[in-house]
Protein backbone atom coordinates (compact mmCIF):
# COMPACT_ATOMS: atom_id res chain seq x y z
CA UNK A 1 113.41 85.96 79.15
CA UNK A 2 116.25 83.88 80.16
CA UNK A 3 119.64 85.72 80.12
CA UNK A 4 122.27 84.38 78.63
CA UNK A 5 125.67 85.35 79.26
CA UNK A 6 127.61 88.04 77.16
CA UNK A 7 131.32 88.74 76.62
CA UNK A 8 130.37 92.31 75.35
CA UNK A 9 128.81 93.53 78.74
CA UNK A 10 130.57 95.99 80.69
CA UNK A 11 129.61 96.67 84.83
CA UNK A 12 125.85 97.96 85.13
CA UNK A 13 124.44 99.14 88.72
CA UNK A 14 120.88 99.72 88.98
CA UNK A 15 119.42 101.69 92.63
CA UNK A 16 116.74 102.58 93.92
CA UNK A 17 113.74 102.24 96.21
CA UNK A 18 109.97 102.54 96.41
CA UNK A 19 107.39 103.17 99.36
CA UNK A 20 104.17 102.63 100.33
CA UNK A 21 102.06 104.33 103.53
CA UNK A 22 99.88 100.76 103.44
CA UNK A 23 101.43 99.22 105.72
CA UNK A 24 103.93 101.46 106.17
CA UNK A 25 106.42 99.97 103.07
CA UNK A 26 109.90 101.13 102.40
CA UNK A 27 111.73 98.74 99.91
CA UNK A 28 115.60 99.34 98.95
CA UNK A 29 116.48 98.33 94.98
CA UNK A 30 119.81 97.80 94.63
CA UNK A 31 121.41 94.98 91.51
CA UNK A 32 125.40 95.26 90.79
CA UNK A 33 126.21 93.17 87.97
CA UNK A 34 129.48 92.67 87.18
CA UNK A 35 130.93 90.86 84.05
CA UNK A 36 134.60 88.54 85.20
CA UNK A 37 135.79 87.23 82.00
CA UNK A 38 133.63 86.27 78.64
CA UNK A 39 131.37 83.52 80.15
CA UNK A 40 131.11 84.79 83.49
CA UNK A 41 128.78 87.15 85.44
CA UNK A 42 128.24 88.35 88.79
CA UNK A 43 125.06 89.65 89.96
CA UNK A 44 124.86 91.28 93.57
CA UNK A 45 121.38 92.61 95.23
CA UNK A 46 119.62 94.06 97.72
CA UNK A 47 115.80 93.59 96.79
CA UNK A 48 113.55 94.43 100.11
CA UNK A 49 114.50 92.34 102.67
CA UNK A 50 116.63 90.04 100.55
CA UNK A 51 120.01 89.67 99.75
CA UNK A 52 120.88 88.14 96.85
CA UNK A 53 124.18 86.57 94.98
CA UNK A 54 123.56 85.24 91.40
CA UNK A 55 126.29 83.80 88.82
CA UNK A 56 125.95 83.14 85.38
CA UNK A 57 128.28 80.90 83.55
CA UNK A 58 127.77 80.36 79.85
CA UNK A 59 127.61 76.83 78.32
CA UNK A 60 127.32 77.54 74.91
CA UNK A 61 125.33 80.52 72.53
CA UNK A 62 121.89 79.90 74.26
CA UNK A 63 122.49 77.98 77.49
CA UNK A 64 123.77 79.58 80.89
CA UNK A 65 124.83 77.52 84.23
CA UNK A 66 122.83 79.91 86.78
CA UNK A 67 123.31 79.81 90.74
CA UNK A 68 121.59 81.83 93.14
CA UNK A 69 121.78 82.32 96.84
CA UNK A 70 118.67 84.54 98.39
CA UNK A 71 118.81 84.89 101.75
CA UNK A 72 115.85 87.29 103.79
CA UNK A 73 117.14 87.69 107.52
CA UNK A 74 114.11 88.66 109.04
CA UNK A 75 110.73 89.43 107.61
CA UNK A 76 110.76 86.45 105.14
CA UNK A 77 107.39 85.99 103.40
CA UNK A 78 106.07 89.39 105.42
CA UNK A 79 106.00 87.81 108.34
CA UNK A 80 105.49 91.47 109.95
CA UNK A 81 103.01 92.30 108.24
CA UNK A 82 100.16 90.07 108.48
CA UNK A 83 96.70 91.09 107.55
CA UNK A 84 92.99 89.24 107.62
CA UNK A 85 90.31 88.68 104.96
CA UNK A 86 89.59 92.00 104.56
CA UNK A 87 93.19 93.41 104.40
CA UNK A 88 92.96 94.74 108.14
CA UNK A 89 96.04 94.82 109.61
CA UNK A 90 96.45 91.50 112.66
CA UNK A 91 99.82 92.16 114.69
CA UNK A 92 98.65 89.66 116.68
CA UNK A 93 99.39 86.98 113.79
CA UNK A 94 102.83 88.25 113.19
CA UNK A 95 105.74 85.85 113.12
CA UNK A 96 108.98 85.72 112.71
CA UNK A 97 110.93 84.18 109.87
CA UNK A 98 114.31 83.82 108.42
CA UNK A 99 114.86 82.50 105.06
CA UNK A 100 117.14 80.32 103.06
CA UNK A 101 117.17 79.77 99.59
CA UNK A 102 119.70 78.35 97.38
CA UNK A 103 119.10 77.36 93.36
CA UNK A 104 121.38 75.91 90.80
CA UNK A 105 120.83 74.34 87.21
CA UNK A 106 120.79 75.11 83.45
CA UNK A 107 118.59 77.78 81.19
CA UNK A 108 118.44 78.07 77.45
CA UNK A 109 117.55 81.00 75.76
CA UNK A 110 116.03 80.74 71.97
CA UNK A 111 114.28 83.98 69.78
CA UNK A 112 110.98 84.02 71.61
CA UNK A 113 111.55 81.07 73.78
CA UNK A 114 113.15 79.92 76.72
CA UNK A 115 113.39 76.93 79.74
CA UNK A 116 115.17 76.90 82.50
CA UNK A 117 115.62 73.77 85.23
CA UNK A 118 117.06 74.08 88.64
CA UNK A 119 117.74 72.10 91.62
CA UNK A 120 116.26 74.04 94.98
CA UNK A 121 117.78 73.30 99.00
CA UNK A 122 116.40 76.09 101.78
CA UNK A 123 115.80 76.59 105.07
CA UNK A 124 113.17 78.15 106.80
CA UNK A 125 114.17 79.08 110.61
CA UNK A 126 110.54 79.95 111.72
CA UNK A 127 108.66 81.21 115.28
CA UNK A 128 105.50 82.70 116.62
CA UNK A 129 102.99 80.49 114.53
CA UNK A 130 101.40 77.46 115.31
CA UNK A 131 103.72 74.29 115.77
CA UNK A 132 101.31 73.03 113.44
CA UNK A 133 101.73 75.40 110.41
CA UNK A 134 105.43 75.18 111.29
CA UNK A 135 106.35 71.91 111.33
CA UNK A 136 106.63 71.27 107.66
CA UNK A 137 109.67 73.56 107.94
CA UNK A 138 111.68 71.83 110.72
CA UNK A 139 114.15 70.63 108.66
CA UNK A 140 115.89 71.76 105.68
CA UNK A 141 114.03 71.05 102.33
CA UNK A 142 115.11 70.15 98.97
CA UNK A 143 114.12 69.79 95.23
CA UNK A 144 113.22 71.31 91.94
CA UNK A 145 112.04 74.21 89.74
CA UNK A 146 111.58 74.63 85.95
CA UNK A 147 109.68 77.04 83.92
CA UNK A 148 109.13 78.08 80.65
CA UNK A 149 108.40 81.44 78.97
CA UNK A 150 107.18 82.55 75.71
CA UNK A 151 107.49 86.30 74.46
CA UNK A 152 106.83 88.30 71.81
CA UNK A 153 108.46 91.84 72.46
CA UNK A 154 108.57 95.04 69.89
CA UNK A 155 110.60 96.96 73.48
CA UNK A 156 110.89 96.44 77.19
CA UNK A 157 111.83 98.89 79.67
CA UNK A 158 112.34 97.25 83.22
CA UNK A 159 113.07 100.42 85.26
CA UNK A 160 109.33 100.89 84.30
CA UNK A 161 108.48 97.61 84.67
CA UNK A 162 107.12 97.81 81.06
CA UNK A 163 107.03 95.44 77.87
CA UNK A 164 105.43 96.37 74.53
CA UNK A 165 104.41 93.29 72.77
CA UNK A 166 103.74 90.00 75.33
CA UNK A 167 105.57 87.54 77.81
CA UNK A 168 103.61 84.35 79.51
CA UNK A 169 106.23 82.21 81.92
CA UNK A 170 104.59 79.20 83.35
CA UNK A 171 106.63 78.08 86.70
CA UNK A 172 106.45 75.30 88.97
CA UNK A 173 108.53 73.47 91.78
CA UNK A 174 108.06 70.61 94.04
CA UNK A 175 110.06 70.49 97.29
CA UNK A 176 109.75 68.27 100.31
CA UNK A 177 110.80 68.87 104.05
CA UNK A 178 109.10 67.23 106.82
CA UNK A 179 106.19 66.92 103.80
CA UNK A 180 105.98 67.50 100.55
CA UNK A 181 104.09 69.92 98.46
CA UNK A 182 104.36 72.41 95.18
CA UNK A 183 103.36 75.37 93.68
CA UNK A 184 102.50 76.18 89.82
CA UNK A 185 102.19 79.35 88.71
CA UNK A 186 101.06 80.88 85.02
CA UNK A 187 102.08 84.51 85.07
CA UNK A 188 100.74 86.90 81.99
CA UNK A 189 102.18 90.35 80.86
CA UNK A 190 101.11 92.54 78.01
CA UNK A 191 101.60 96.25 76.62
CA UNK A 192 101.07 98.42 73.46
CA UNK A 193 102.31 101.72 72.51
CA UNK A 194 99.80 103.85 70.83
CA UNK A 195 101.07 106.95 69.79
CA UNK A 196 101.16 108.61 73.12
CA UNK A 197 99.13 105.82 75.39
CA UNK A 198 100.46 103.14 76.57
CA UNK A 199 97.97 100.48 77.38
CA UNK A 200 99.08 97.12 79.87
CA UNK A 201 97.82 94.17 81.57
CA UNK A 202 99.57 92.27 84.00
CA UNK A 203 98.20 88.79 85.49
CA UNK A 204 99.16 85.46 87.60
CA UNK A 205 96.91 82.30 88.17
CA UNK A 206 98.24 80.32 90.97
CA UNK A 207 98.39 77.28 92.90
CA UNK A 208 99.96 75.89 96.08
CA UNK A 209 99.43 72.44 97.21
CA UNK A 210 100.33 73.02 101.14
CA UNK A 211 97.80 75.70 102.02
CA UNK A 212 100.27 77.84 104.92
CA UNK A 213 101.18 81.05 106.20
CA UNK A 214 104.12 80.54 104.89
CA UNK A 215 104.08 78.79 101.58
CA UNK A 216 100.52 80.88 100.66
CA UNK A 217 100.51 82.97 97.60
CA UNK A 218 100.99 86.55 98.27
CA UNK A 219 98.79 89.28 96.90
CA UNK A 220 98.49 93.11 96.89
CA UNK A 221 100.53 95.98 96.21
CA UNK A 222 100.56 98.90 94.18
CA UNK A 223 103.93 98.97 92.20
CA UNK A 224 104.18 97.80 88.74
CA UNK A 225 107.09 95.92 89.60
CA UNK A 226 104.86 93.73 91.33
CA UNK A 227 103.63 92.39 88.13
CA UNK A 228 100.55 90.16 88.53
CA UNK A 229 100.01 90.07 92.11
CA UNK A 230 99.76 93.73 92.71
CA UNK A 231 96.22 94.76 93.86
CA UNK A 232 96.47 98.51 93.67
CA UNK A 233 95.14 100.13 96.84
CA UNK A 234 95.77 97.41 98.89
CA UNK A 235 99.06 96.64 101.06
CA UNK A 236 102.14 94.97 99.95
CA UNK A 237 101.30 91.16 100.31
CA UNK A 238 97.77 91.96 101.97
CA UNK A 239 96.48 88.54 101.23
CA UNK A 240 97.80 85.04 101.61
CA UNK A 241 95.73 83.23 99.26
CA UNK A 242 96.15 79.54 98.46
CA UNK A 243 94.74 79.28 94.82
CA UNK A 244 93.25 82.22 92.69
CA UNK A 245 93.78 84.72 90.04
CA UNK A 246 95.02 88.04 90.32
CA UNK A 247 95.19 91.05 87.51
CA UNK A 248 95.76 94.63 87.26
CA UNK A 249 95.30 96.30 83.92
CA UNK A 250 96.69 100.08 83.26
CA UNK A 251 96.46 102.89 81.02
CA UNK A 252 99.29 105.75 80.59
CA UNK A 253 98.89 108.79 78.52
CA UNK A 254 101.81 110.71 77.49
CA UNK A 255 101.61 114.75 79.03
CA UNK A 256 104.85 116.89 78.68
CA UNK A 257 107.63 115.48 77.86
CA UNK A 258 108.77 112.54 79.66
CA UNK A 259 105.70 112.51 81.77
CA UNK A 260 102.64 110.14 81.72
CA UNK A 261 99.67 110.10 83.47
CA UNK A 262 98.40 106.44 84.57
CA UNK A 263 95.54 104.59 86.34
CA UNK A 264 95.48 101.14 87.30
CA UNK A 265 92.59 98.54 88.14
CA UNK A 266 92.74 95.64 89.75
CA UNK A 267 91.12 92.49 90.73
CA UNK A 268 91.59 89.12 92.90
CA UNK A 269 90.12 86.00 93.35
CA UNK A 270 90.96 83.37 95.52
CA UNK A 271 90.49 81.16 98.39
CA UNK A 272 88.94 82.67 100.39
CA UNK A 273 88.95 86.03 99.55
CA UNK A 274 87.85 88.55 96.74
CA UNK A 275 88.40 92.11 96.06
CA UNK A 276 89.76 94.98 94.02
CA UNK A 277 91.42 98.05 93.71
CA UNK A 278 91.60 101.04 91.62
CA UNK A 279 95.07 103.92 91.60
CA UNK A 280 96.23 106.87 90.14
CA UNK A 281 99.98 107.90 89.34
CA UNK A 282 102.50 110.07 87.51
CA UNK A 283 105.14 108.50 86.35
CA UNK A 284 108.53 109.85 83.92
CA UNK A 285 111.69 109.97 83.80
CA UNK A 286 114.45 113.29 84.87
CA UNK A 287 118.11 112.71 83.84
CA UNK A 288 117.88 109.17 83.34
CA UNK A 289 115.85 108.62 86.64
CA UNK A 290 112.64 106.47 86.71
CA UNK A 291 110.27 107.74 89.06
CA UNK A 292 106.32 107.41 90.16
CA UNK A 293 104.08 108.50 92.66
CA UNK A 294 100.66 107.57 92.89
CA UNK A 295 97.67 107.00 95.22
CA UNK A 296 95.19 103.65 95.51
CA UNK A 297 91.74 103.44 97.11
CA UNK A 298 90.88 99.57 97.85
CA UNK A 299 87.22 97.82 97.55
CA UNK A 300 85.58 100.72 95.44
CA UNK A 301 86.28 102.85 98.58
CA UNK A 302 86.75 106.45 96.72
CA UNK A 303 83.41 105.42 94.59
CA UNK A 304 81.56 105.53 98.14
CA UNK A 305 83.52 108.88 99.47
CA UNK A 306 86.05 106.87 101.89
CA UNK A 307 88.99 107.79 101.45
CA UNK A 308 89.89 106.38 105.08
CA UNK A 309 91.89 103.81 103.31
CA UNK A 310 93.90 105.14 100.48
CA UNK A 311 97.23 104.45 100.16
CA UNK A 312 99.99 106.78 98.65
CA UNK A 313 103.13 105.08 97.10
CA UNK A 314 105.97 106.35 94.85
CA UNK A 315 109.54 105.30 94.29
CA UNK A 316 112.59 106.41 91.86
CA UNK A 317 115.02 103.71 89.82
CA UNK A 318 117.99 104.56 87.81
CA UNK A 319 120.85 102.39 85.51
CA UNK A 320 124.20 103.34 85.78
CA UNK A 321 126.76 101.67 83.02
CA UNK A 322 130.67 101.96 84.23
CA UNK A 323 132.07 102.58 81.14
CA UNK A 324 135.88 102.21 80.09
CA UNK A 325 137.56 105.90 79.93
């Protein structure tokens, strides 16, 4: 939902990290948020590749003045890791990219509702693809975003990446460069706590107008943080897919304590590619730390005995609050 700014909030770090051996994956998580006065907050990360700087200024009770600044060195839009249709790694396509992206504009927050519109300027400084498939991204480009998101929540959880009850956010943007073109997105997230199961579905139908390396949707992954374009088994953004539907549903039982036992499914479909995934993970919590460790076969692989393929991830988040002495 969108956040709006509170006087009461004291300085909250939250670190951590998660790998995966497709594609050989190592991803830092690091957020500082820092309240200045009553209508002010900082927000400080290191997500992947990108470095991020996000303040919050309150307007009122349920609208927030929001500017970000998200900028990816190298390896923008895993431009190192470039695979084909059938999620074979291609280092001959790999290019490099650095990445630009600055947002500004005004959210309002309601019980189960909230809209947020933004004005969008970036850069992309690209190389090692096409002059063709680069050109749109000669120049600087510039214009806007809005979304809007509906939930229904009984309890979230983000170190798990977990909501009981249901969020939908529809998102779109149109920017022009050297050309114009869009994206839309409808993304879809659902859970349910029974007794000790834990039942979710996660899910994202999506469209971009300029079908490119670089603007392409990006699918595959097997972290719940990934949300609906994961594709469990499969490498971190293992498909660049222009228009499709991707979904990943997931079952937890409660064992000992703090620890579950999951598995996940998932599916894609897009242009031009289709496929699937299946995984299996533990997942709890030790002194306040989130952690998970799992292991995905892709394509119905461990159905047919080949395990050639499978990919073993895991990762570990915790929340710190400074508190006043």
């Amino acid at each position: 939902m969108v956040h709006v700014a509170r006087a009461d909030e004291t300085p909250l770090l939250i670190a951590g990290g998660a790998i995966e051996s497709a594609g050989l994956t190592v991803a830092p998580i690091v957020a500082l948020r820092v309240p200045f006065t009553d209508a002010e907050r900082l927000t400080v990360s290191q997500i992947g590749w990108t470095s991020g700087a996000r303040l919050d200024v309150a307007q009122s009770k349920n609208a927030t003045w929001t500017s970000l600044v998200a900028v990816t060195p190298v390896r923008a839009h895993m431009s190192h890791d470039v695979f084909d249709a059938d999620g074979n790694e291609t280092p001959a396509a790999e290019f490099d990219d650095t990445a630009l992206r600055v947002t500004t504009g005004e959210s309002w927050a309601f019980p189960h509702f909230g809209v947020l519109a933004r004005a969008v300027v970036g850069k992309e400084w690209v190389s090692g693809l096409p002059a063709s498939v680069a050109q749109p991204f000669a120049v600087p480009f510039g214009g806007g975003e809005t979304a809007m998101i509906v939930e229904l929540l009984r309890a979230e959880d983000p170190l798990d990446s977990r909501i009981d009850g249901l969020r939908a956010t529809l998102r779109g943007e149109a920017l022009i460069g050297n050309q114009a073109w869009g994206d839309t997105d409808l993304a879809l997230s659902m859970g349910r706590r029974l007794g000790r199961l834990f039942a979710r579905f996660d899910a994202d139908a999506f469209y971009v107008s300029l079908d490119n390396t670089v603007t392409d949707y990006l699918v595959g992954g097997s972290w719940d943080i990934l949300g609906g374009s994961a594709l469990v088994g499969h490498p971190i953004g293992a498909f660049r897919v222009q228009r499709g539907v991707a979904g990943t549903a997931g079952l937890d039982v409660q064992t000992v304590g703090p620890i579950e036992v999951g598995i996940r499914g998932s599916a894609l479909a897009g242009t031009p590619v289709v496929h699937d995934g299946v995984a299996v993970l533990v997942l709890g919590r030790v002194e306040g730390v989130h952690f998970f460790v799992g292991a995905g076969s892709p394509d119905g692989g461990v159905f047919r005995g080949d395990l050639s393929k499978t990919s073993v991830f895991g990762g570990l988040t915790g929340a710190f609050f400074f508190l006043p002495p």
